[in-house]
C-alpha atoms as a PDB file:
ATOM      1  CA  UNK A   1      22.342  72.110 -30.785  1.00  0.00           C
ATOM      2  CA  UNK A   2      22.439  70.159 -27.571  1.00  0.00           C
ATOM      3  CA  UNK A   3      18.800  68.610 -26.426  1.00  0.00           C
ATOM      4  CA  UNK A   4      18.405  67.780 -22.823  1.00  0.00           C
ATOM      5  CA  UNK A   5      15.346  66.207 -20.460  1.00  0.00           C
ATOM      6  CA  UNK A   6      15.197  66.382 -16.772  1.00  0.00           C
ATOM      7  CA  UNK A   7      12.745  65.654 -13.637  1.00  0.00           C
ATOM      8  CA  UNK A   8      11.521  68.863 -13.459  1.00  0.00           C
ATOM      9  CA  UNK A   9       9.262  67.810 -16.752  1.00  0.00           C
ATOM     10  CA  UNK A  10      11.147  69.889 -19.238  1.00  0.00           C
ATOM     11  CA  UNK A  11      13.189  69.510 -22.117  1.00  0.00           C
ATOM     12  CA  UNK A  12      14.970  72.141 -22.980  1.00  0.00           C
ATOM     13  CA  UNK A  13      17.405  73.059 -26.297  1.00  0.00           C
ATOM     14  CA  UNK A  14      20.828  74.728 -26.137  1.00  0.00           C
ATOM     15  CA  UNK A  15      22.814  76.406 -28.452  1.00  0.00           C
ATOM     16  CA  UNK A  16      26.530  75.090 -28.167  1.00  0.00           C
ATOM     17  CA  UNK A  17      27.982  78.162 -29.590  1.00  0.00           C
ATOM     18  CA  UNK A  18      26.614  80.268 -27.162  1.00  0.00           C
ATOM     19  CA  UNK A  19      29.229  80.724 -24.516  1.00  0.00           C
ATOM     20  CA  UNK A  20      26.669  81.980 -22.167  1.00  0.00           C
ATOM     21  CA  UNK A  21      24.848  78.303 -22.497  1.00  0.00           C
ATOM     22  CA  UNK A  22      21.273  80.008 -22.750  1.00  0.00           C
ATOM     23  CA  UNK A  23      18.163  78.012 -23.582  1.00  0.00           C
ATOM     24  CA  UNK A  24      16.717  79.155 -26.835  1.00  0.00           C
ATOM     25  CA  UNK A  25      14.150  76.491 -26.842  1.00  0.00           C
ATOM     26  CA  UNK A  26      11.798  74.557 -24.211  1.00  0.00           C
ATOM     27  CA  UNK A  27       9.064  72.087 -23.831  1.00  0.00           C
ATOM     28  CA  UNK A  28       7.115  71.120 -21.088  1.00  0.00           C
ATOM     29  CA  UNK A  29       5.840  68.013 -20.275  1.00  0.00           C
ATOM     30  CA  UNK A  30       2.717  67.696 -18.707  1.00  0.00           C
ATOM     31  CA  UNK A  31       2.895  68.347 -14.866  1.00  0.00           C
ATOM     32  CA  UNK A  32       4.208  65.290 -12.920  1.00  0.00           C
ATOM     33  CA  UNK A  33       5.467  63.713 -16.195  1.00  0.00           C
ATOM     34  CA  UNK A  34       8.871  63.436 -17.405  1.00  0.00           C
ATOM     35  CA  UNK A  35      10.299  62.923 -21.033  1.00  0.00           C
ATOM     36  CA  UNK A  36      10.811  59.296 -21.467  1.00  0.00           C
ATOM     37  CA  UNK A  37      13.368  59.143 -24.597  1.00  0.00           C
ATOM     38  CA  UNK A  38      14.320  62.367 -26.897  1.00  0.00           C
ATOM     39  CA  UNK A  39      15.938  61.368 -30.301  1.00  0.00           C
ATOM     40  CA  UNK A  40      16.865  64.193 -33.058  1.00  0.00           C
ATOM     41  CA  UNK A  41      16.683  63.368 -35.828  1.00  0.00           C
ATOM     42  CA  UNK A  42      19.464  62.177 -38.275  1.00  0.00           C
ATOM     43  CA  UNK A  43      18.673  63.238 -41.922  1.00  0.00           C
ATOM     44  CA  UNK A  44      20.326  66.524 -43.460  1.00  0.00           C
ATOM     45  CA  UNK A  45      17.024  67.572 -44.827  1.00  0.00           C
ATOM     46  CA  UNK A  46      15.624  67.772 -40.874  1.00  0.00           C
ATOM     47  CA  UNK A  47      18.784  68.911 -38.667  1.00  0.00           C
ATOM     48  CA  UNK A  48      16.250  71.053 -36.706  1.00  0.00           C
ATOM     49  CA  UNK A  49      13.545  68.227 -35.823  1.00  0.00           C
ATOM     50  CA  UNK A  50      13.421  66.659 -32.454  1.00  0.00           C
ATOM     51  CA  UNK A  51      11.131  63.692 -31.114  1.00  0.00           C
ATOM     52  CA  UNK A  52      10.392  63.772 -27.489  1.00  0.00           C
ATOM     53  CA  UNK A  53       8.450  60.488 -26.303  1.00  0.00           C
ATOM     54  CA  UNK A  54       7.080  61.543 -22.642  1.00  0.00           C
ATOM     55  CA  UNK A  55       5.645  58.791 -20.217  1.00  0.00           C
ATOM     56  CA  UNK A  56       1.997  59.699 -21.052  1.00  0.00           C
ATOM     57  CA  UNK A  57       2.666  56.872 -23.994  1.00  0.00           C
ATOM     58  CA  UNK A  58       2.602  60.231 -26.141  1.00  0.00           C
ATOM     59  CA  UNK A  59       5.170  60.861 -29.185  1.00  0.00           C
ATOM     60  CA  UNK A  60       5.275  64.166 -30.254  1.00  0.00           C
ATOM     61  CA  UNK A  61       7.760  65.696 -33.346  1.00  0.00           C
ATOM     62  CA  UNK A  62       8.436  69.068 -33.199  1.00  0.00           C
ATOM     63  CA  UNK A  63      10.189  71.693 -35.193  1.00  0.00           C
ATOM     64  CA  UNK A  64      12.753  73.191 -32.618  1.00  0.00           C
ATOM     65  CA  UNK A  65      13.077  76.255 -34.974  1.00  0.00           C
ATOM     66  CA  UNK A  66       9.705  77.334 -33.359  1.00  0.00           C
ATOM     67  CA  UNK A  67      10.558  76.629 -29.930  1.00  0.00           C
ATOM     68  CA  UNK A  68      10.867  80.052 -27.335  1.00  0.00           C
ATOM     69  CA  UNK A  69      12.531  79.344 -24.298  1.00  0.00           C
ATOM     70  CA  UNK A  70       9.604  80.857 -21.994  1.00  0.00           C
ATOM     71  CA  UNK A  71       8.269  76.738 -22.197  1.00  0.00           C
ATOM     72  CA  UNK A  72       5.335  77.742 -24.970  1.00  0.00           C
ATOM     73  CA  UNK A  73       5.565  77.946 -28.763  1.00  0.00           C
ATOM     74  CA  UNK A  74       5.168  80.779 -30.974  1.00  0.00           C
ATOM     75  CA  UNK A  75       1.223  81.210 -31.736  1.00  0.00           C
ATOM     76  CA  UNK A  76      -0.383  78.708 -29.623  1.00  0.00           C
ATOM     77  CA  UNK A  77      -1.641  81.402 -27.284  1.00  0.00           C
ATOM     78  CA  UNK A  78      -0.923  81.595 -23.189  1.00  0.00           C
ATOM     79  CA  UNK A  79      -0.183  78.989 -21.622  1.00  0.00           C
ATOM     80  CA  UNK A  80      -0.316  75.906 -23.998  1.00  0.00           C
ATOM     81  CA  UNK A  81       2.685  73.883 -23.200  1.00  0.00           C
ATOM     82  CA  UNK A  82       4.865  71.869 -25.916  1.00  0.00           C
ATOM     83  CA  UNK A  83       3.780  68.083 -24.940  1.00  0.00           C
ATOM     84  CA  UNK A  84       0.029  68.775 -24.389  1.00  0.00           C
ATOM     85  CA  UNK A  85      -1.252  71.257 -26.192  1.00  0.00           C
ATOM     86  CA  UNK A  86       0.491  71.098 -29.648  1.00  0.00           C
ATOM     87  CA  UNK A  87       1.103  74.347 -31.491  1.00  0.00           C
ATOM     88  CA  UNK A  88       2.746  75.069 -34.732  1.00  0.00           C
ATOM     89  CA  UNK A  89       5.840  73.408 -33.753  1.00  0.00           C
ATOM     90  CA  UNK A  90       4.410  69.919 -33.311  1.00  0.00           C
ATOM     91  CA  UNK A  91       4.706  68.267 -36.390  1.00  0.00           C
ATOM     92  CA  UNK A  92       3.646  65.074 -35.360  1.00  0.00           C
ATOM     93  CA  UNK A  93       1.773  63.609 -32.094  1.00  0.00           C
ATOM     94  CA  UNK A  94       1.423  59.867 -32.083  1.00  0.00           C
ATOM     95  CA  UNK A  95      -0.392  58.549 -28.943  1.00  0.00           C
ATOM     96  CA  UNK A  96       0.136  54.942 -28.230  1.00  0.00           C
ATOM     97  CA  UNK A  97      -2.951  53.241 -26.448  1.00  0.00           C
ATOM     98  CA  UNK A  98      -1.724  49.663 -25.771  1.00  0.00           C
ATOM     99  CA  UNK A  99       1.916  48.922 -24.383  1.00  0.00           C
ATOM    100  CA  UNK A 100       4.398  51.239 -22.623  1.00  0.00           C
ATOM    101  CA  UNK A 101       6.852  53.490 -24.847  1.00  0.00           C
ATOM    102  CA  UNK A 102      10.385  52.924 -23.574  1.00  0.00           C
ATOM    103  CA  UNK A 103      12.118  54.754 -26.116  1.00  0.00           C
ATOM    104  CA  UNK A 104      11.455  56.092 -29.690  1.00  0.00           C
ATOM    105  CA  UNK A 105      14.428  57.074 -32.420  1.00  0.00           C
ATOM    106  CA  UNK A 106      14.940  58.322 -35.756  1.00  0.00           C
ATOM    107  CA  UNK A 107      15.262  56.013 -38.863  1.00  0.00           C
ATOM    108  CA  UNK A 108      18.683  56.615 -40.562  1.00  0.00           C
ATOM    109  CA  UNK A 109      16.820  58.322 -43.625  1.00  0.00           C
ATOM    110  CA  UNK A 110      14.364  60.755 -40.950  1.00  0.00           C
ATOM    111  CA  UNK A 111      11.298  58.721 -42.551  1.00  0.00           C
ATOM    112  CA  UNK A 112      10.246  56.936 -39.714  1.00  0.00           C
ATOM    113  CA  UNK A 113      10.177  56.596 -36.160  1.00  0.00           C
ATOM    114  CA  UNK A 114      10.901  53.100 -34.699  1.00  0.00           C
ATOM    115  CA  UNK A 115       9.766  52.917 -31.211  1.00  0.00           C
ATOM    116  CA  UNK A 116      10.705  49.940 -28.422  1.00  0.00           C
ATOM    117  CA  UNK A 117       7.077  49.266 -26.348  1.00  0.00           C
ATOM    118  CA  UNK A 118       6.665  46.791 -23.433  1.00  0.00           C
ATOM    119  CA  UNK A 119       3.110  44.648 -24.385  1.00  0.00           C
ATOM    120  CA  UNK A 120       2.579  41.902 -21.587  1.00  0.00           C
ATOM    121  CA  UNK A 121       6.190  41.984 -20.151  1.00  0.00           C
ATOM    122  CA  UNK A 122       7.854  41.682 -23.861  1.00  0.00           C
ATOM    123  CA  UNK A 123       9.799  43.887 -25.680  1.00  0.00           C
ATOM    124  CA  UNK A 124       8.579  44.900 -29.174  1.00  0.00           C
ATOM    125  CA  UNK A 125       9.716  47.434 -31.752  1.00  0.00           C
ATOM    126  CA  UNK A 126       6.753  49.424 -33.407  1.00  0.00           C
ATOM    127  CA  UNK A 127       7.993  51.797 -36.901  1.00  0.00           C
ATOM    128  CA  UNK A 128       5.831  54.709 -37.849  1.00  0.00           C
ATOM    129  CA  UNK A 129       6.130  56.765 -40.485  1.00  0.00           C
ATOM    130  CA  UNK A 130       6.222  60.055 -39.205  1.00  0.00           C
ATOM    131  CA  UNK A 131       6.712  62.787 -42.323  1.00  0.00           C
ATOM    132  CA  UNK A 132       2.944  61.884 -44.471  1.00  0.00           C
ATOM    133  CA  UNK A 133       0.146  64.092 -44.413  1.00  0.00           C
ATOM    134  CA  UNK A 134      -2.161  61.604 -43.536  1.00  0.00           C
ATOM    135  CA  UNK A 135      -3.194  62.560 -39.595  1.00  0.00           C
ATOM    136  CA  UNK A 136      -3.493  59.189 -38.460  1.00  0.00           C
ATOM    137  CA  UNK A 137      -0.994  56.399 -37.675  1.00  0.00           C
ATOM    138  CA  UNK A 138      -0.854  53.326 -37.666  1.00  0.00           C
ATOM    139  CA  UNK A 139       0.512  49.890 -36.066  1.00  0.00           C
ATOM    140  CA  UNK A 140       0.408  47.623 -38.418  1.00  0.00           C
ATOM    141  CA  UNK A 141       4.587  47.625 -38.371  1.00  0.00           C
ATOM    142  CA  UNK A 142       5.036  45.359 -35.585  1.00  0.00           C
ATOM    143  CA  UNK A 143       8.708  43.468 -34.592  1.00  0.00           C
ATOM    144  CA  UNK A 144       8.715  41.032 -31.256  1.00  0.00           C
ATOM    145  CA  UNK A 145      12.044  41.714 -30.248  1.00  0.00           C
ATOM    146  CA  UNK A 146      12.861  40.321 -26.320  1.00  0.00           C
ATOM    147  CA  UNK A 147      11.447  38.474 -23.865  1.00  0.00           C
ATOM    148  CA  UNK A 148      11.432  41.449 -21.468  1.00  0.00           C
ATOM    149  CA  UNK A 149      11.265  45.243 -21.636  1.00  0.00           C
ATOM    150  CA  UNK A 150      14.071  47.124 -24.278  1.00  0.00           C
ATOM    151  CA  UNK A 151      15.678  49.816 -22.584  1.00  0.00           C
ATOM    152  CA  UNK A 152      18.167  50.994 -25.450  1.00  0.00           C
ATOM    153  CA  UNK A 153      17.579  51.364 -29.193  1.00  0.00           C
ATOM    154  CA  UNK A 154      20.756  52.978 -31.421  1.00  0.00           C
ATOM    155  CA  UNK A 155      21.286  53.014 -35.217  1.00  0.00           C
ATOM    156  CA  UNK A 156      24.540  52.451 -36.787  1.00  0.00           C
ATOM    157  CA  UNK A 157      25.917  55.413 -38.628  1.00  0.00           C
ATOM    158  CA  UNK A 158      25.952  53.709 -42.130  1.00  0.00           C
ATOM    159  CA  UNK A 159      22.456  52.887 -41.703  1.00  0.00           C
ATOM    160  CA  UNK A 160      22.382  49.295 -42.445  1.00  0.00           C
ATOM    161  CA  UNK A 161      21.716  48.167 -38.468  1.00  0.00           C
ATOM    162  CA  UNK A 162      20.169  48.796 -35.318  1.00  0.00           C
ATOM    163  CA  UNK A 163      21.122  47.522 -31.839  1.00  0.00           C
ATOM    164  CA  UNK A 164      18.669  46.961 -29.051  1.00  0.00           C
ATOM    165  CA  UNK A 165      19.330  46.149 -25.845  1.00  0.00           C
ATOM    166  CA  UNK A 166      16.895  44.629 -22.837  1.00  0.00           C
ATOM    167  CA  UNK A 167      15.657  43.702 -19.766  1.00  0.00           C
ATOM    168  CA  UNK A 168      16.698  39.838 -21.013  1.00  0.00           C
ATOM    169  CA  UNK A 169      20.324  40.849 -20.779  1.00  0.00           C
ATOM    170  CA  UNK A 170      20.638  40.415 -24.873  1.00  0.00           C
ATOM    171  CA  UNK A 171      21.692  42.326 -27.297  1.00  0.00           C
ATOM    172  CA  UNK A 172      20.158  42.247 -30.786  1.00  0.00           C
ATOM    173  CA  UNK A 173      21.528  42.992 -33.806  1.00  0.00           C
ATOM    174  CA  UNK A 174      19.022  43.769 -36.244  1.00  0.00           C
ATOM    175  CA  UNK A 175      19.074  44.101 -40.398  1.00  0.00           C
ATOM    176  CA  UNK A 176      17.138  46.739 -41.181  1.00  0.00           C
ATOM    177  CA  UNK A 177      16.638  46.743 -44.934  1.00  0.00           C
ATOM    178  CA  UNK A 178      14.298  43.172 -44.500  1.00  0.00           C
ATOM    179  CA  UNK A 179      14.018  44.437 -40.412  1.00  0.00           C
ATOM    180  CA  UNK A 180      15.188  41.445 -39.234  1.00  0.00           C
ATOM    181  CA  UNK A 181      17.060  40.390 -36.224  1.00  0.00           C
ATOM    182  CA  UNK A 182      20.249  38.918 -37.426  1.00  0.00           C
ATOM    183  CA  UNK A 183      22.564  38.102 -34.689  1.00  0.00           C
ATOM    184  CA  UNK A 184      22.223  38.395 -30.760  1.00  0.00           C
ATOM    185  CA  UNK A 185      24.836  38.828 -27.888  1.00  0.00           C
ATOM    186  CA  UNK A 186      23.671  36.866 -25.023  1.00  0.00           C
ATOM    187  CA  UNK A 187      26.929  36.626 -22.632  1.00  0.00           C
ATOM    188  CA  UNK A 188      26.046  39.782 -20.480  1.00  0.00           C
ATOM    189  CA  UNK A 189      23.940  38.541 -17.201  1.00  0.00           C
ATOM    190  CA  UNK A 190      22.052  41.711 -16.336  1.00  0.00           C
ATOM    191  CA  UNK A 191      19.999  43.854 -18.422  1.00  0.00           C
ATOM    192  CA  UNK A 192      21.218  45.889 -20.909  1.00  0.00           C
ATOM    193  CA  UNK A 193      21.650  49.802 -19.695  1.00  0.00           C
ATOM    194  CA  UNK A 194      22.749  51.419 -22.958  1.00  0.00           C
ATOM    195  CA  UNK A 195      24.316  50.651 -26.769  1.00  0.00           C
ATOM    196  CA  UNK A 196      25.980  52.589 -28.886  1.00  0.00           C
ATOM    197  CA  UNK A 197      28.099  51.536 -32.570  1.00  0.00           C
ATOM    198  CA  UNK A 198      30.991  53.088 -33.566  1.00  0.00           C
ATOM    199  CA  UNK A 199      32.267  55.842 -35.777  1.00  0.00           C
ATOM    200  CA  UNK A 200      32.599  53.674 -38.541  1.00  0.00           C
ATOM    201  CA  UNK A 201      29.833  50.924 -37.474  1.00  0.00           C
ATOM    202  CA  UNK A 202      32.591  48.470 -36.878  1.00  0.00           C
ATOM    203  CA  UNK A 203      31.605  47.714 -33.457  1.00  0.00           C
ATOM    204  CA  UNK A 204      29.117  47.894 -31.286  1.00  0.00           C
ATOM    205  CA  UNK A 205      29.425  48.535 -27.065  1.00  0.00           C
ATOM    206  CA  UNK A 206      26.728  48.135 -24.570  1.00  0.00           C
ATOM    207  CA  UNK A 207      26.679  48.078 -20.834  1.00  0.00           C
ATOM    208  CA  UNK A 208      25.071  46.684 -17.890  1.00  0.00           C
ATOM    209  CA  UNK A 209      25.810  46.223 -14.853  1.00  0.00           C
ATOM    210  CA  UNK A 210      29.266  44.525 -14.730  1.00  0.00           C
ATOM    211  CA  UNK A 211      32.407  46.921 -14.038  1.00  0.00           C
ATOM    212  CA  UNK A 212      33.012  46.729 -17.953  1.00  0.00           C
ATOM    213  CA  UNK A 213      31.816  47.988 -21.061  1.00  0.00           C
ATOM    214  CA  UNK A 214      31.285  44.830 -24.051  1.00  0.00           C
ATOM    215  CA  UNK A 215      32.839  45.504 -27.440  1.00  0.00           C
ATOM    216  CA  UNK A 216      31.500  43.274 -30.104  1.00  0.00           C
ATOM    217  CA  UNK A 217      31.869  42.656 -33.840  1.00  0.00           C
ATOM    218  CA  UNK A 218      28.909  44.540 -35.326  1.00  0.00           C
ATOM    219  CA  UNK A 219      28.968  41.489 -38.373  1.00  0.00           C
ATOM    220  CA  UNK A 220      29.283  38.344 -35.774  1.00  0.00           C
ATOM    221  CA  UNK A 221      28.555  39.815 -32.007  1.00  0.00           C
ATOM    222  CA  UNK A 222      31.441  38.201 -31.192  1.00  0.00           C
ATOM    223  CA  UNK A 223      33.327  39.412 -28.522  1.00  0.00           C
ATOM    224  CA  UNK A 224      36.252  42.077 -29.201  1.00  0.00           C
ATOM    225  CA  UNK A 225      37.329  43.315 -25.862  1.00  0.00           C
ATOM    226  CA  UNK A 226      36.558  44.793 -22.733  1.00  0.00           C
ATOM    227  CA  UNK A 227      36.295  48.835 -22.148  1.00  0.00           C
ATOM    228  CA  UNK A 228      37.661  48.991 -18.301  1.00  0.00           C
ATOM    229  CA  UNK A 229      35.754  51.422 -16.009  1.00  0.00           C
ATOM    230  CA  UNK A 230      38.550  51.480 -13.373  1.00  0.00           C
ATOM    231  CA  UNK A 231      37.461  52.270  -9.986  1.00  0.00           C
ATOM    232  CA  UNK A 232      33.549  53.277 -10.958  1.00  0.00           C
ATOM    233  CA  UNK A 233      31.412  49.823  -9.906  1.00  0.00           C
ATOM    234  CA  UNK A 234      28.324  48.949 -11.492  1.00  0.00           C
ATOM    235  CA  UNK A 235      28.715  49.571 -14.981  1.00  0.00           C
ATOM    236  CA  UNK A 236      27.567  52.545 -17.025  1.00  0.00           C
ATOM    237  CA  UNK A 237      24.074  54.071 -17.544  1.00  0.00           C
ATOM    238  CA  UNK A 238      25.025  55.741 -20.865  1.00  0.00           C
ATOM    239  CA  UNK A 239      27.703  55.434 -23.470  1.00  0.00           C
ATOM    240  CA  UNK A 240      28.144  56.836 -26.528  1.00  0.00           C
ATOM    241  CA  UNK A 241      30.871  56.735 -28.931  1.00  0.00           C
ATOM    242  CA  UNK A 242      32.689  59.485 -30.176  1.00  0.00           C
ATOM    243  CA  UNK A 243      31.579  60.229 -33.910  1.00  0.00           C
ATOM    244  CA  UNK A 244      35.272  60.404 -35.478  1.00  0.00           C
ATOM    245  CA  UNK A 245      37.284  58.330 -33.371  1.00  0.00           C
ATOM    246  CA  UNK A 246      37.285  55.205 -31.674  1.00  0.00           C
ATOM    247  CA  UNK A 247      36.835  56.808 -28.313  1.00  0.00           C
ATOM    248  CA  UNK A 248      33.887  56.073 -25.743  1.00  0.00           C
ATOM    249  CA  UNK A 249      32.149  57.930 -22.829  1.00  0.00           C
ATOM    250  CA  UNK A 250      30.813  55.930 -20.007  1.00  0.00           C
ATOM    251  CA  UNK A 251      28.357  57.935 -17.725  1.00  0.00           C
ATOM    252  CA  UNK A 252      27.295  56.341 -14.603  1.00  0.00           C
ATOM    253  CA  UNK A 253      24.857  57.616 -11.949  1.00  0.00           C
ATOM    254  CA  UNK A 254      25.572  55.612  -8.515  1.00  0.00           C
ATOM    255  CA  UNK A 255      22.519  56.838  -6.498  1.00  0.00           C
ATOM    256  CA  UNK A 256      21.056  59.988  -5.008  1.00  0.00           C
ATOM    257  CA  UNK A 257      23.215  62.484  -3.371  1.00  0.00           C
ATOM    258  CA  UNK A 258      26.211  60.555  -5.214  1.00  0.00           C
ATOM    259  CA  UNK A 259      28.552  62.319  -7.536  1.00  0.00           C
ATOM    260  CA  UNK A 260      27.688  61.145 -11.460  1.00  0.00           C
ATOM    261  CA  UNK A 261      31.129  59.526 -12.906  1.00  0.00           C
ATOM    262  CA  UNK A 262      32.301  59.643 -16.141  1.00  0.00           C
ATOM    263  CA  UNK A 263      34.676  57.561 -17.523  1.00  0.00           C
ATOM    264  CA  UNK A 264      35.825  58.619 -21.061  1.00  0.00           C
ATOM    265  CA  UNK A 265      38.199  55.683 -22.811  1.00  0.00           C
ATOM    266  CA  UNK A 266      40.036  55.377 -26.068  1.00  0.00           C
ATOM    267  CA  UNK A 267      40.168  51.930 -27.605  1.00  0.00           C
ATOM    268  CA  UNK A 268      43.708  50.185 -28.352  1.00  0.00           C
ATOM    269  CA  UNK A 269      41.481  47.945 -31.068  1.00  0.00           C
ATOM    270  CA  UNK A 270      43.661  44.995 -31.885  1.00  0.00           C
ATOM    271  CA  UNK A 271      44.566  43.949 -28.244  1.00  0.00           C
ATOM    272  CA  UNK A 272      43.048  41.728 -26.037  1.00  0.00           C
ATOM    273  CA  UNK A 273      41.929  44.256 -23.722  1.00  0.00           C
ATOM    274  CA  UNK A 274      40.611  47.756 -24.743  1.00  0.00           C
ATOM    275  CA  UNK A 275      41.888  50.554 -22.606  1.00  0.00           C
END
């Protein structure tokens, strides 16, 4: 399934087998809001459960098995909406009262979610643990992370790291057996649009606003080589790595009433130059 958010304060779920590209799945946000981060999650035992962090600071899990696409879920009666209103498919609604929720993932195992929150102009990263009974959460898993808002959060695939990237133009490389931050990349100048590791967890890319995408060591940081975007200026919004090969896709937005541009690269790893 494909997961998508846009303006017009949905999020809506698509079935990529469907060659008609129907929505068999929707949530709205509450009017005038707009989904913040979305994140499904990455354990086998909960292929079906998305997180969809909206900018009302509210974190809500849902089962997208119990999603319609008419924008309300099965039993919560007329017009109850998926962010505000829960229903049966809301597992989970975390509200956050202090801070501001950039963006909220997954834990490799689907136990927790680790969230990236701006308190006083720093970037922290708050874990909760999503799948208990218990109907309260809590905060008492706290991480200072930056010195300025985090913008991008991604886990590798073997599970042993997670990359965040922020408004202080670093990159951190955390351990997250002992949750520690283990290594930074600090030779970017702007702040850091997006991160993503590779197939393998080799290496990690991120982007800002230079014409290039980084490629680092995931063990040192150190630097591997450059991803070109060619003639697209001002770096990428999103990348993400392909998930069995070492092949990237660069997505940048230039403005409104501007074409998007995506660059999609494969990686000559070795050289002193990725192309």
């Amino acid at each position: 399934m494909l997961c998508t958010a846009a303006s017009d304060s949905s999020v809506k779920i698509w079935d990529v087998r469907i060659s008609s590209q129907k929505v068999i799945g929707q949530i709205d946000i509450t009017v005038g809001k707009t989904a913040a981060d979305i994140s499904w999650s990455t354990s086998s035992s909960d292929p079906t459960v998305l997180a969809v962090t909206d900018r009302n600071n509210t974190i809500n899990v849902y089962d997208t098995r119990k999603l319609t696409s008419k924008g309300n879920l099965e039993g919560s009666g007329s017009g109850s909406s998926g962010s505000s209103n829960g229903g049966p498919a809301v597992l989970k609604t975390i509200e956050v009262s202090k801070g501001l929720v950039e963006a909220c993932v997954f834990s490799p195992a689907g136990r927790h979610l680790v969230g990236a929150l701006t308190m006083s102009g720093m970037g922290e990263l708050r874990v909760w643990e999503w799948n208990t009974e218990d109907s309260t959460t809590s905060d008492k898993y706290i991480f200072p992370a930056h010195t300025g808002p985090i913008y991008s959060m991604a886990f590798s695939p073997n599970g042993k790291h997670l990359a965040t990237g922020g408004a202080d133009a670093i990159v951190g490389l955390w351990d997250i057996v002992h949750m520690v931050c283990t290594k930074t990349i600090d030779r970017c100048q702007k702040f850091i649009r997006s991160v993503s590791y590779s197939y393998d967890s080799t290496f990690i890319a991120s982007s800002y606003e230079d014409d290039y995408i980084d490629l680092a060591s995931t063990e040192t940081g150190e630097l591997i080589g450059k991803v070109s975007l060619g003639k697209h200026k001002g770096g990428a919004d999103e990348i993400s790595f392909h998930p069995k090969h070492y092949v990237i896709a660069c997505a940048r937005c230039p403005g409104m009433g501007m074409t998007p541009a995506v660059t999609v690269a494969r990686l000559s790893i070795g050289r002193q130059q990725s192309q």
